[in-house]
C-alpha atoms as a PDB file:
ATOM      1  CA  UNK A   1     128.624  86.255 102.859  1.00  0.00           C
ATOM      2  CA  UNK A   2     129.615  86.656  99.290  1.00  0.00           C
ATOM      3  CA  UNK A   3     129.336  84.986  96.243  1.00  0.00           C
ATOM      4  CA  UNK A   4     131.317  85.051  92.780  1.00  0.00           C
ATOM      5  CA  UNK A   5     128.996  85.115  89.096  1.00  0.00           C
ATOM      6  CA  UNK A   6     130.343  82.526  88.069  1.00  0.00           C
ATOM      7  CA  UNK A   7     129.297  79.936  91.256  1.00  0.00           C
ATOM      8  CA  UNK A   8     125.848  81.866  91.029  1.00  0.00           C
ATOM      9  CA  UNK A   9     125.880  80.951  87.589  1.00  0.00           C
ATOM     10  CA  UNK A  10     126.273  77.231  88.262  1.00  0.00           C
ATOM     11  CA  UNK A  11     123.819  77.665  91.316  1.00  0.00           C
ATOM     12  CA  UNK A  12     121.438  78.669  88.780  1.00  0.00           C
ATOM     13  CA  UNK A  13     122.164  76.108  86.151  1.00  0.00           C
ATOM     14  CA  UNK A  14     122.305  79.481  83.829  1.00  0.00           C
ATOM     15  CA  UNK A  15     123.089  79.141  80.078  1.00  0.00           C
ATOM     16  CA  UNK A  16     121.112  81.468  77.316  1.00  0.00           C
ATOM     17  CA  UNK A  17     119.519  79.704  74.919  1.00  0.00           C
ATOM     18  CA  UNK A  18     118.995  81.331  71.751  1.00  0.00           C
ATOM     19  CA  UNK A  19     116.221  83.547  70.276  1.00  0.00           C
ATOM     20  CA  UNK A  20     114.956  84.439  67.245  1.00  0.00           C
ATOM     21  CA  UNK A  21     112.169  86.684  65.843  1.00  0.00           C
ATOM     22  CA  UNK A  22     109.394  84.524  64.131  1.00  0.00           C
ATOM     23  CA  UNK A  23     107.211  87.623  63.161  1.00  0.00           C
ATOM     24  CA  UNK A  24     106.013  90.915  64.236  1.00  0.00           C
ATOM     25  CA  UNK A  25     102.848  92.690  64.332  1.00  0.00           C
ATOM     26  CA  UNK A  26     102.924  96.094  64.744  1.00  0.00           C
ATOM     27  CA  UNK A  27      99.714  98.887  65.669  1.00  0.00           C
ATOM     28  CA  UNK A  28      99.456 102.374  66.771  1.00  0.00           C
ATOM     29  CA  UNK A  29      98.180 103.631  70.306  1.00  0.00           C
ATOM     30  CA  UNK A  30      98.097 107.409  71.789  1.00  0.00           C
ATOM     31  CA  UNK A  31     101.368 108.645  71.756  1.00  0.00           C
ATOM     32  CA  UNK A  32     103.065 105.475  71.635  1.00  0.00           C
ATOM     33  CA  UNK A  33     103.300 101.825  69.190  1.00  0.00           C
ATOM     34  CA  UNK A  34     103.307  98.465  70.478  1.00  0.00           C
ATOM     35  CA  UNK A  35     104.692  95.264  68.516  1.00  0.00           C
ATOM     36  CA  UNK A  36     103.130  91.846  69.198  1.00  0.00           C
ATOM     37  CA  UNK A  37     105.819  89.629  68.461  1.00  0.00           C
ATOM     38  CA  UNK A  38     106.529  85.749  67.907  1.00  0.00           C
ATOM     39  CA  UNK A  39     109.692  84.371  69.519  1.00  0.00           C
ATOM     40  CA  UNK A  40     111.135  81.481  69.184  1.00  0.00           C
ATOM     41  CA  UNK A  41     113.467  80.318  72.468  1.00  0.00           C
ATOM     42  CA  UNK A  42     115.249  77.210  71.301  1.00  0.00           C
ATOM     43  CA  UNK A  43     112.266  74.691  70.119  1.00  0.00           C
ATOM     44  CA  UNK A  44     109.394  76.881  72.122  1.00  0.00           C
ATOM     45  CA  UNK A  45     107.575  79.348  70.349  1.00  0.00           C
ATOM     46  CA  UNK A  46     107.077  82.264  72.900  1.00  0.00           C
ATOM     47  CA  UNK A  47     104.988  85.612  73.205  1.00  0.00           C
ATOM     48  CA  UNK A  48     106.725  89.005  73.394  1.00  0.00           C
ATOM     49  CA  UNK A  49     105.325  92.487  73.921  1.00  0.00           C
ATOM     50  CA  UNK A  50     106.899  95.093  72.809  1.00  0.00           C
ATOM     51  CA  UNK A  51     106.353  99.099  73.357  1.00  0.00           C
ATOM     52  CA  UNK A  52     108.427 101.848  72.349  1.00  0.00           C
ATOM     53  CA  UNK A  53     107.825 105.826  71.569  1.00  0.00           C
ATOM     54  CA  UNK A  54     106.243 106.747  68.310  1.00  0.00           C
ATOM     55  CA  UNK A  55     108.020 109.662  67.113  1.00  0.00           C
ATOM     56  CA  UNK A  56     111.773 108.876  68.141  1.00  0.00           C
ATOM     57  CA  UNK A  57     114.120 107.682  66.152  1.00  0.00           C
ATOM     58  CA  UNK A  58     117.683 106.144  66.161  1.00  0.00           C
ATOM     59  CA  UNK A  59     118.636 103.924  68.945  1.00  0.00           C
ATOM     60  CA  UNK A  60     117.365 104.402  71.990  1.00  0.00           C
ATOM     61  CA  UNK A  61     117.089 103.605  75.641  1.00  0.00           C
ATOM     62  CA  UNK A  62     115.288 100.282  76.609  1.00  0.00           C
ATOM     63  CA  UNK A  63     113.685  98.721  79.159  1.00  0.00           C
ATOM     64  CA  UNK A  64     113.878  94.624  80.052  1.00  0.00           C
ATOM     65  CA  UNK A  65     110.555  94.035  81.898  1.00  0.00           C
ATOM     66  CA  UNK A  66     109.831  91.054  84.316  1.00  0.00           C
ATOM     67  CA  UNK A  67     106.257  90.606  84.716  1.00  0.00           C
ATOM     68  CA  UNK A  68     104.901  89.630  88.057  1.00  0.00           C
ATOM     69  CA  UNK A  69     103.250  86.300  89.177  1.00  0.00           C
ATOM     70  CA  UNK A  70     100.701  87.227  91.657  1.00  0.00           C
ATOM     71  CA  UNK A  71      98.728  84.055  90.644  1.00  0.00           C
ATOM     72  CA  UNK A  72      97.795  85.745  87.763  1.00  0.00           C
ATOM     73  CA  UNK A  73      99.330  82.595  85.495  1.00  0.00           C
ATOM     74  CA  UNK A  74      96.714  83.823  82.255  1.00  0.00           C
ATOM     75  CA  UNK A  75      98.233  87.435  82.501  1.00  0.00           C
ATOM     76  CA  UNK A  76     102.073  87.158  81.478  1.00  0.00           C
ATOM     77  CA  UNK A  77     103.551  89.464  79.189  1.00  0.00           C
ATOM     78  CA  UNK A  78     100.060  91.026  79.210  1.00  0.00           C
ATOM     79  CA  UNK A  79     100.662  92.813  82.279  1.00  0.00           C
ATOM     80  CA  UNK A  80     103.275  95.258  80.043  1.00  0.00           C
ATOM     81  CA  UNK A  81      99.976  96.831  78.369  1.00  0.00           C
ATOM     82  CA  UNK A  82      96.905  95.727  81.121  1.00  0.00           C
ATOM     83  CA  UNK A  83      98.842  96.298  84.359  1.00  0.00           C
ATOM     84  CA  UNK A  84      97.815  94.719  87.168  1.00  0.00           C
ATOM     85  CA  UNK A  85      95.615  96.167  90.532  1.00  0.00           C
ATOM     86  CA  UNK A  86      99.169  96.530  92.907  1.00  0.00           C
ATOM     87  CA  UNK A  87     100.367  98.534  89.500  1.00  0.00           C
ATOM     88  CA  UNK A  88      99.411 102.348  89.530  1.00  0.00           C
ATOM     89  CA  UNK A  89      99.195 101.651  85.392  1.00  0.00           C
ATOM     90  CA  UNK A  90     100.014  99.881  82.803  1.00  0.00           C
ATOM     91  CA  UNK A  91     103.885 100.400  82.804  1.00  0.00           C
ATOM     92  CA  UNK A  92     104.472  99.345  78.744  1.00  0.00           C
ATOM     93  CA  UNK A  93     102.684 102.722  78.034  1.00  0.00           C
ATOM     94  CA  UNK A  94     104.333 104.908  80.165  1.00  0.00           C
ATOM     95  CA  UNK A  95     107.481 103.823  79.597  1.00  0.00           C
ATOM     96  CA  UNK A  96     107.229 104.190  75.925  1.00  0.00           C
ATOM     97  CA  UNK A  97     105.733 107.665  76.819  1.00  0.00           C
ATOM     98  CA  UNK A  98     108.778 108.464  78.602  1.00  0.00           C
ATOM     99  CA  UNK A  99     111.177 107.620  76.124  1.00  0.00           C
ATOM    100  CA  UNK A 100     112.434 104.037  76.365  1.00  0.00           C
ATOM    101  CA  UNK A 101     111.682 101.039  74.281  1.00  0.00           C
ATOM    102  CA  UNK A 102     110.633  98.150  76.695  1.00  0.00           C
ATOM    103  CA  UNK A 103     109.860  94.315  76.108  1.00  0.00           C
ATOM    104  CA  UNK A 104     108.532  91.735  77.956  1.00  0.00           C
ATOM    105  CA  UNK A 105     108.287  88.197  77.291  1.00  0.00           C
ATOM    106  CA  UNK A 106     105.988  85.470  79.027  1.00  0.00           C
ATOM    107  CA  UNK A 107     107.574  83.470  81.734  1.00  0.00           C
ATOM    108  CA  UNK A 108     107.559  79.442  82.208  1.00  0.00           C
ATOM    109  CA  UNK A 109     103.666  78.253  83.326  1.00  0.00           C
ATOM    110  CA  UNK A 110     102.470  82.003  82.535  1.00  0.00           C
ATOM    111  CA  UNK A 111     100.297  83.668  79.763  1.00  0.00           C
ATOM    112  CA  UNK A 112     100.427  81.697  76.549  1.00  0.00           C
ATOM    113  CA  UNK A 113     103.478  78.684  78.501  1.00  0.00           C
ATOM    114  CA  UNK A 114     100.914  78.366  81.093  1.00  0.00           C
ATOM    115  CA  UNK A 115     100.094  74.575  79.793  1.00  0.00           C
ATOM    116  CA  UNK A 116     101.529  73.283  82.841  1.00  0.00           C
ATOM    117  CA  UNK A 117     101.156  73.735  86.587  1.00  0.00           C
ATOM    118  CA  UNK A 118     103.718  76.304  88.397  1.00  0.00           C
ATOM    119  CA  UNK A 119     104.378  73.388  91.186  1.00  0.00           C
ATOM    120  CA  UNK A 120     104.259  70.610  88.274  1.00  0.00           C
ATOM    121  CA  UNK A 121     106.592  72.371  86.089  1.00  0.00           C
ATOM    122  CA  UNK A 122     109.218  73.267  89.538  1.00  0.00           C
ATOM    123  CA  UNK A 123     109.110  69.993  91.156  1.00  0.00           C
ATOM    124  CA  UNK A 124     110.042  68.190  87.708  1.00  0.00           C
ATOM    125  CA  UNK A 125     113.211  70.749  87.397  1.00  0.00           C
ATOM    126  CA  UNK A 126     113.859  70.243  91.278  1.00  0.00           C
ATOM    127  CA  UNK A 127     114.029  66.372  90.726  1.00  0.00           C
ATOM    128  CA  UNK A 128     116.537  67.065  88.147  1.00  0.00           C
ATOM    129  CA  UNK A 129     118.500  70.051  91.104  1.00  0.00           C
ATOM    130  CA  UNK A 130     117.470  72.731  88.661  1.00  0.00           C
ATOM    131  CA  UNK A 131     114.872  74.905  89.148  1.00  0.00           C
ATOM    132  CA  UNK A 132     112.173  76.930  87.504  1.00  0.00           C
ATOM    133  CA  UNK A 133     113.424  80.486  88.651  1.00  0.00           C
ATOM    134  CA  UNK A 134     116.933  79.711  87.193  1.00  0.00           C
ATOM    135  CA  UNK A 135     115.466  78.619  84.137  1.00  0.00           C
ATOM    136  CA  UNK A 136     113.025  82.180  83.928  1.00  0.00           C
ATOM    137  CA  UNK A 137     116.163  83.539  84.241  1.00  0.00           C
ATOM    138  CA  UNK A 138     117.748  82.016  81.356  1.00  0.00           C
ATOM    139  CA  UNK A 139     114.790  82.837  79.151  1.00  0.00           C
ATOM    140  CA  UNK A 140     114.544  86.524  80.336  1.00  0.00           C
ATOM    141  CA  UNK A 141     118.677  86.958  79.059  1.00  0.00           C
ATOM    142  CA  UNK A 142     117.264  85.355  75.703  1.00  0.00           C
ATOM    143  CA  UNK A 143     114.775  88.310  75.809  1.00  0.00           C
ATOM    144  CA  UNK A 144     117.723  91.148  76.605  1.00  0.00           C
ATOM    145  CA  UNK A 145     119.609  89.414  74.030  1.00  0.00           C
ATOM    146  CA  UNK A 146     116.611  89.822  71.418  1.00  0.00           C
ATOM    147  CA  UNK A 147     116.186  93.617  72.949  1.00  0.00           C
ATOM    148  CA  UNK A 148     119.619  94.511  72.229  1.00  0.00           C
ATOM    149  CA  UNK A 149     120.028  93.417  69.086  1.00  0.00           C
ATOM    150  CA  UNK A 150     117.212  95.424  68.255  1.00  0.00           C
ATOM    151  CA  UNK A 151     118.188  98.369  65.503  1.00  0.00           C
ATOM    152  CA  UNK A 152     116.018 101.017  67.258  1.00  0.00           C
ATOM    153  CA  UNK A 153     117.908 100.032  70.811  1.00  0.00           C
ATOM    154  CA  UNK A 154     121.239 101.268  72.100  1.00  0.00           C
ATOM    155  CA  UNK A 155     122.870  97.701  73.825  1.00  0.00           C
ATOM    156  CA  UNK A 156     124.760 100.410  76.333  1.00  0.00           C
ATOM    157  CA  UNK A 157     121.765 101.874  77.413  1.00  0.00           C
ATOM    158  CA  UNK A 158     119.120  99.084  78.629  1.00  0.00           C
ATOM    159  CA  UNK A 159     117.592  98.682  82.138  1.00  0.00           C
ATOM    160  CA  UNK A 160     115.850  96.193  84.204  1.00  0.00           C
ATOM    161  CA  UNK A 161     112.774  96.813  85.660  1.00  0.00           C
ATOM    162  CA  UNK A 162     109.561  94.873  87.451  1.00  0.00           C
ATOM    163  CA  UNK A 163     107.798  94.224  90.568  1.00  0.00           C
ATOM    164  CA  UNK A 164     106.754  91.265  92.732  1.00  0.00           C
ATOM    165  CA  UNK A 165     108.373  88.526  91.058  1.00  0.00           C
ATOM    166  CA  UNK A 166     109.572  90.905  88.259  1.00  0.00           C
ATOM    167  CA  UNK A 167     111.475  92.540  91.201  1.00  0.00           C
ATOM    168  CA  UNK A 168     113.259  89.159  91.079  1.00  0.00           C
ATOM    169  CA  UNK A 169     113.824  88.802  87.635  1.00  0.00           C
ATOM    170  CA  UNK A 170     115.232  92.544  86.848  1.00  0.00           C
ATOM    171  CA  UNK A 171     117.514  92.782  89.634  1.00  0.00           C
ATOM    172  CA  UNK A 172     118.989  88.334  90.026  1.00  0.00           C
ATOM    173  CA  UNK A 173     119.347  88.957  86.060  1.00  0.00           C
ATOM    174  CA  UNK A 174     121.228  92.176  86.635  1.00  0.00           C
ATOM    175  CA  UNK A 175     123.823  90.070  88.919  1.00  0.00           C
ATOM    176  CA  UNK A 176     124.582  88.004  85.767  1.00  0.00           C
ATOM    177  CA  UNK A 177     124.399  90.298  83.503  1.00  0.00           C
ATOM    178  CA  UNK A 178     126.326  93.218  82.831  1.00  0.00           C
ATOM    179  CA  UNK A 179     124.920  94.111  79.834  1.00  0.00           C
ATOM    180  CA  UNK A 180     122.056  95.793  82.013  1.00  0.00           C
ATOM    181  CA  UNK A 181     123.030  98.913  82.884  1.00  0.00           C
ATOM    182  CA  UNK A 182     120.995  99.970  85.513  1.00  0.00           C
ATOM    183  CA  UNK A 183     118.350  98.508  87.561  1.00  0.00           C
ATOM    184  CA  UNK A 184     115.451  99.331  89.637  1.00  0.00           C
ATOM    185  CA  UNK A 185     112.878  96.781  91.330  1.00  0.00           C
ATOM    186  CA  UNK A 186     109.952  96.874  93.262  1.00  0.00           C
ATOM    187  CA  UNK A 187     108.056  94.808  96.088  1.00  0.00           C
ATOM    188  CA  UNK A 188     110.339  91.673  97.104  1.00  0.00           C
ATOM    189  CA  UNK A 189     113.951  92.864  98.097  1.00  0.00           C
ATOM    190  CA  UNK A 190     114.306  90.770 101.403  1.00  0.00           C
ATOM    191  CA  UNK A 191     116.885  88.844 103.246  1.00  0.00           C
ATOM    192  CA  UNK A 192     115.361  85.319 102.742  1.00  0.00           C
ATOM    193  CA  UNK A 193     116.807  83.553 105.933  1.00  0.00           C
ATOM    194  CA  UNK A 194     115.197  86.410 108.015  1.00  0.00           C
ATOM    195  CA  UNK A 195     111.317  85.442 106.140  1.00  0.00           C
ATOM    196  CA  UNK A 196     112.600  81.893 106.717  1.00  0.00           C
ATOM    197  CA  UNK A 197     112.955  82.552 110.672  1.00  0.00           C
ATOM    198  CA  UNK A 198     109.334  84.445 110.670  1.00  0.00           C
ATOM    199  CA  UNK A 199     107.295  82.010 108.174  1.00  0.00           C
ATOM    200  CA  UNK A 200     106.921  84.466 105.771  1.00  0.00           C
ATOM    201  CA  UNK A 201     108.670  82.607 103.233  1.00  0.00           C
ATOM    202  CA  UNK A 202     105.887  81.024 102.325  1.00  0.00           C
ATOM    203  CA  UNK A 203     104.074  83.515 100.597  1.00  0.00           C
ATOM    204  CA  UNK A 204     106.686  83.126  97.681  1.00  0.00           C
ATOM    205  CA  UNK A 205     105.828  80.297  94.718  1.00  0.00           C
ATOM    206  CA  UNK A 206     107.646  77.433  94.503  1.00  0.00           C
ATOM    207  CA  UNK A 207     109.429  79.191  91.654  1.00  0.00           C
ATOM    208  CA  UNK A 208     111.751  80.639  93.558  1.00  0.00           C
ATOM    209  CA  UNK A 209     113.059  77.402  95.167  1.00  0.00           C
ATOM    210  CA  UNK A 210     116.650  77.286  93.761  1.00  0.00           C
ATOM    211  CA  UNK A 211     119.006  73.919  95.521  1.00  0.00           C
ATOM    212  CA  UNK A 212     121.991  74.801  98.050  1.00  0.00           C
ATOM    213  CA  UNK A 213     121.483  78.924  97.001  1.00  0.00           C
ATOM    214  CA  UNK A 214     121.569  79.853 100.612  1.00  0.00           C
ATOM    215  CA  UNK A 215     124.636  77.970 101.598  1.00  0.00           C
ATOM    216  CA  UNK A 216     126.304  79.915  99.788  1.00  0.00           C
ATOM    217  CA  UNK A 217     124.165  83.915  99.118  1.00  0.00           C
ATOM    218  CA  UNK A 218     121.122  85.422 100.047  1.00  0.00           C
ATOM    219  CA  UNK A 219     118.989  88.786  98.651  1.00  0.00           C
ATOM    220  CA  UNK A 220     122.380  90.860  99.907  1.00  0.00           C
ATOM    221  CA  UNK A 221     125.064  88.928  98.261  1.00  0.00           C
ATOM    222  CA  UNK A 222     123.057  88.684  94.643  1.00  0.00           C
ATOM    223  CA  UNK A 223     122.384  92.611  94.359  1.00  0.00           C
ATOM    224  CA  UNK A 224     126.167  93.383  95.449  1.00  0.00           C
ATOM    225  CA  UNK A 225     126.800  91.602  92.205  1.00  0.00           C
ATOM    226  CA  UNK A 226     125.637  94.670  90.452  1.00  0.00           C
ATOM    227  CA  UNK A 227     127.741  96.875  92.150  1.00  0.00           C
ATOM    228  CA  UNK A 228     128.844  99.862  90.805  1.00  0.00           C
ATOM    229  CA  UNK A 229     125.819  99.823  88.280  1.00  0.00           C
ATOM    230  CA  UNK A 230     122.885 102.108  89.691  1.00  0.00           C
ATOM    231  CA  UNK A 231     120.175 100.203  91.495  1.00  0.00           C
ATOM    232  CA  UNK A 232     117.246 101.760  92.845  1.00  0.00           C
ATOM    233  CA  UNK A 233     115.026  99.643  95.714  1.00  0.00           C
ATOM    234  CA  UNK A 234     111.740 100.575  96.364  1.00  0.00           C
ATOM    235  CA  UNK A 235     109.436  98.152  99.426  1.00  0.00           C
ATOM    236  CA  UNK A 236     106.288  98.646 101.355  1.00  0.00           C
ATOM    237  CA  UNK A 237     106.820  98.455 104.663  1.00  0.00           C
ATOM    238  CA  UNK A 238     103.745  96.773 105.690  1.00  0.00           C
ATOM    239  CA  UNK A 239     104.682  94.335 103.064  1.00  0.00           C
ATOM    240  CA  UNK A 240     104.594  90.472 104.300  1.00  0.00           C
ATOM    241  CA  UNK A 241     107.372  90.253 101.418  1.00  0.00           C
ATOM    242  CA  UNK A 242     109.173  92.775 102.551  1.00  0.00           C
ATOM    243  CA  UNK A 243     108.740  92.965 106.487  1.00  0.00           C
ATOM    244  CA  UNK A 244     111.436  95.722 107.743  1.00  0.00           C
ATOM    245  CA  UNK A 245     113.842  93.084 109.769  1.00  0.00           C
ATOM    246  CA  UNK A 246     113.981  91.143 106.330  1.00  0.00           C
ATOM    247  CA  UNK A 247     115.025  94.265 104.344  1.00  0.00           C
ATOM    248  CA  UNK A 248     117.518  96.292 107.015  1.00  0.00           C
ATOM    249  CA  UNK A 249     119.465  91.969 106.779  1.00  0.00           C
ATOM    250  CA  UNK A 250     119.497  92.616 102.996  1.00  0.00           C
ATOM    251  CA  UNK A 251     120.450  96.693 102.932  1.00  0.00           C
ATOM    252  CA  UNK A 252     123.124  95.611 105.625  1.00  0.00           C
ATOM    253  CA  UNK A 253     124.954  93.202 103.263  1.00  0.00           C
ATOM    254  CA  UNK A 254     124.493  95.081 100.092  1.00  0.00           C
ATOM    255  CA  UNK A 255     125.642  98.546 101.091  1.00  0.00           C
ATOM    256  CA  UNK A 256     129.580  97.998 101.501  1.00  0.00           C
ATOM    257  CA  UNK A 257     129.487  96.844  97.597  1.00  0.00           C
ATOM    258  CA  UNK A 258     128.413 100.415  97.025  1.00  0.00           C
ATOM    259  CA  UNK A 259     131.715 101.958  99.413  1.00  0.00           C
ATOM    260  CA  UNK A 260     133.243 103.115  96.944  1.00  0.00           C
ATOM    261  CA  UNK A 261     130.148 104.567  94.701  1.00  0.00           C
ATOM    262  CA  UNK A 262     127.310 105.343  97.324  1.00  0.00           C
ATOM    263  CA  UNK A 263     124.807 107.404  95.049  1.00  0.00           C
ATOM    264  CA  UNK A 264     124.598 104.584  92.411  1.00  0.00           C
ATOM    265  CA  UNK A 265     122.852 103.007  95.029  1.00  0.00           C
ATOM    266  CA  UNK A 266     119.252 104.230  96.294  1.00  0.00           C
ATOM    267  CA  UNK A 267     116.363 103.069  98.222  1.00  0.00           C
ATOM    268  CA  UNK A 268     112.922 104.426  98.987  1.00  0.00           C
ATOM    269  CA  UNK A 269     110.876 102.657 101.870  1.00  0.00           C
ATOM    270  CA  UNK A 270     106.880 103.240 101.902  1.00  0.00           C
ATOM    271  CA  UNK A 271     105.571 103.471 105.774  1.00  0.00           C
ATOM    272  CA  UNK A 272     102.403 101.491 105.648  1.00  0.00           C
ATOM    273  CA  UNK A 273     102.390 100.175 102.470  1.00  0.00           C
ATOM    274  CA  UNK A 274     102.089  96.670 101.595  1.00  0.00           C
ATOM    275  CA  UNK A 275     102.778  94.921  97.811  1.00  0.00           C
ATOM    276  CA  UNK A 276     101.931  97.642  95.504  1.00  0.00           C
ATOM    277  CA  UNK A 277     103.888 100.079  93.500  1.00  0.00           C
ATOM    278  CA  UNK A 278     103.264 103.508  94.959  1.00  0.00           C
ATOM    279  CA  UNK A 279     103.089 106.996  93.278  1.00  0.00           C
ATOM    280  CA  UNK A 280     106.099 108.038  94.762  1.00  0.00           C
ATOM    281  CA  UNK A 281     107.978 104.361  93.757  1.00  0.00           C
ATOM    282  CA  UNK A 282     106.859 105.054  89.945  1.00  0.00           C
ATOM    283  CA  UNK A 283     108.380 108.610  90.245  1.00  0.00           C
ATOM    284  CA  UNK A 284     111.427 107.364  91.372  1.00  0.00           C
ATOM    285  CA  UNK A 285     111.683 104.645  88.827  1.00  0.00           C
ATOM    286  CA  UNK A 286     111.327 107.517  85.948  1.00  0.00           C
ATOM    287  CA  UNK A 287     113.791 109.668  87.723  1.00  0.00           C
ATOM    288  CA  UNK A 288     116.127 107.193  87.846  1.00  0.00           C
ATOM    289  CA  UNK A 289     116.063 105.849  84.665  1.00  0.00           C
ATOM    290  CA  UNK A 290     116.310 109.439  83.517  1.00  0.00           C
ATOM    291  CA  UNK A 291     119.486 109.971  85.308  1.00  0.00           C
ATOM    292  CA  UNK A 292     121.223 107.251  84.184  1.00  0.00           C
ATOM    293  CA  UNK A 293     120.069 105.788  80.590  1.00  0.00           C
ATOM    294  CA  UNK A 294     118.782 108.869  78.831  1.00  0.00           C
ATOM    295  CA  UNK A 295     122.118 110.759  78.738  1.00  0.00           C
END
């Protein structure tokens, strides 16, 4: 099974709509600076955190981070300086820490949008065949559009990153996007007719229910649309997201997009481990960034 950007695209109903800065509010933390900024997303005002180093200068590397849902609709962009408890820490700081300038926005029905219901706010866009995911989507390429426009960013070097249903967001955006150059995502990298078959579908929000998408792709199909640009997968094993069957359906489909450039691709499996982002997942995630946006 395969699938063309453009049809995924249309699947998607996906078409940017256009940001602009409204303000910024800047403030010094240990080693690092964080701007609390006001976005506006067509007519929608919308919260953005931003962190980047505090001593570099010129354009640098960036980050585009998804935050996660985990019920947590209050938390939103938030989660870029609090974390969350599946998170080993905050990741806005130690990305900044590490080098790379890294935004996050708030998602539909989360943080300060969170004036509506998650299922009110899908089964209204379902009605309509859209859904909420693809329109997340569209918002979070407004927010890589802000991010590269950015003076202290270099467009060629920005990745993707989250976890859960950030996972989601870095890595389906990355399949429309080339403009991210490299990808990594945590926690939720599954084949879904295999969680279909085994129930375990159901632990996923209604977000994620997008019209027709698996007549025509599943997790496999959208990731090989990133192909040659690095990825980096990282599950838990004893994840009900991730359950192994679910993951070897999705490795099995994505790997022969990588044929011809097999070390862009990399995966790290935790035995044991349900949905949280391990020690050894956050060292890979700095590695890999390393490798391939701070040239």
């Amino acid at each position: 099974m395969s699938i063309t950007r453009s049809r995924f695209r249309e699947l998607l109903g996906f078409e940017e709509p256009a940001m602009r800065l409204l303000s910024r509010r800047q403030e010094a933390a240990e080693g690092y600076a964080v701007e609390h900024l006001r976005l506006l997303l067509g007519e929608t005002e919308v919260r953005g955190i931003l962190t980047r180093p505090a001593h570099e200068a010129g354009r640098l590397p960036a980050i585009l981070y998804g935050h996660s849902h985990g019920g947590g609709y209050a938390i939103g962009a938030r989660e870029l300086l609090d974390g969350r408890d599946y998170l080993l820490d905050p990741p806005g700081p130690a990305l900044a820490r590490a080098g790379y300038v890294t935004l996050c926005i708030d998602m539909p029905v989360f943080g300060e949008r969170a004036t509506v219901s998650e299922g009110a706010a899908a089964k209204a866009l379902l009605w309509h065949g859209e859904s909420l995911f693809g329109r997340m989507l569209c918002d979070h390429a407004a927010a890589l559009s802000y991010l590269a426009g950015r003076e202290d960013v270099d467009p060629a070097r920005i990745g993707a990153f989250g976890i859960s249903m950030g996972c989601l967001l870095s890595y389906w955006l990355a399949a429309l996007d080339r403009r991210i150059a490299a990808v990594a995502h945590l926690c939720c990298f599954a084949d879904f007719r295999t969680l279909i078959e085994t129930g375990a579908h159901d632990g996923h929000g209604i977000y994620l229910s997008v019209p027709g998408l698996l007549r025509e792709a599943d997790a496999g199909a959208i990731a090989a649309l990133i192909a040659p640009r690095p990825q980096l997968i990282c599950v838990g094993e004893a994840d009900r997201l991730t359950p192994p069957a679910a993951v070897a359906r999705a490795m099995e489909a994505l790997r022969p997009a990588y044929a011809e450039a097999p070390g862009r691709l990399e995966f790290l499996g935790a035995p044991g481990v349900g949905h949280r982002e391990t020690p050894e997942m956050r060292a890979a995630v700095l590695a890999f960034f390393a490798r391939h946006l701070r040239r």
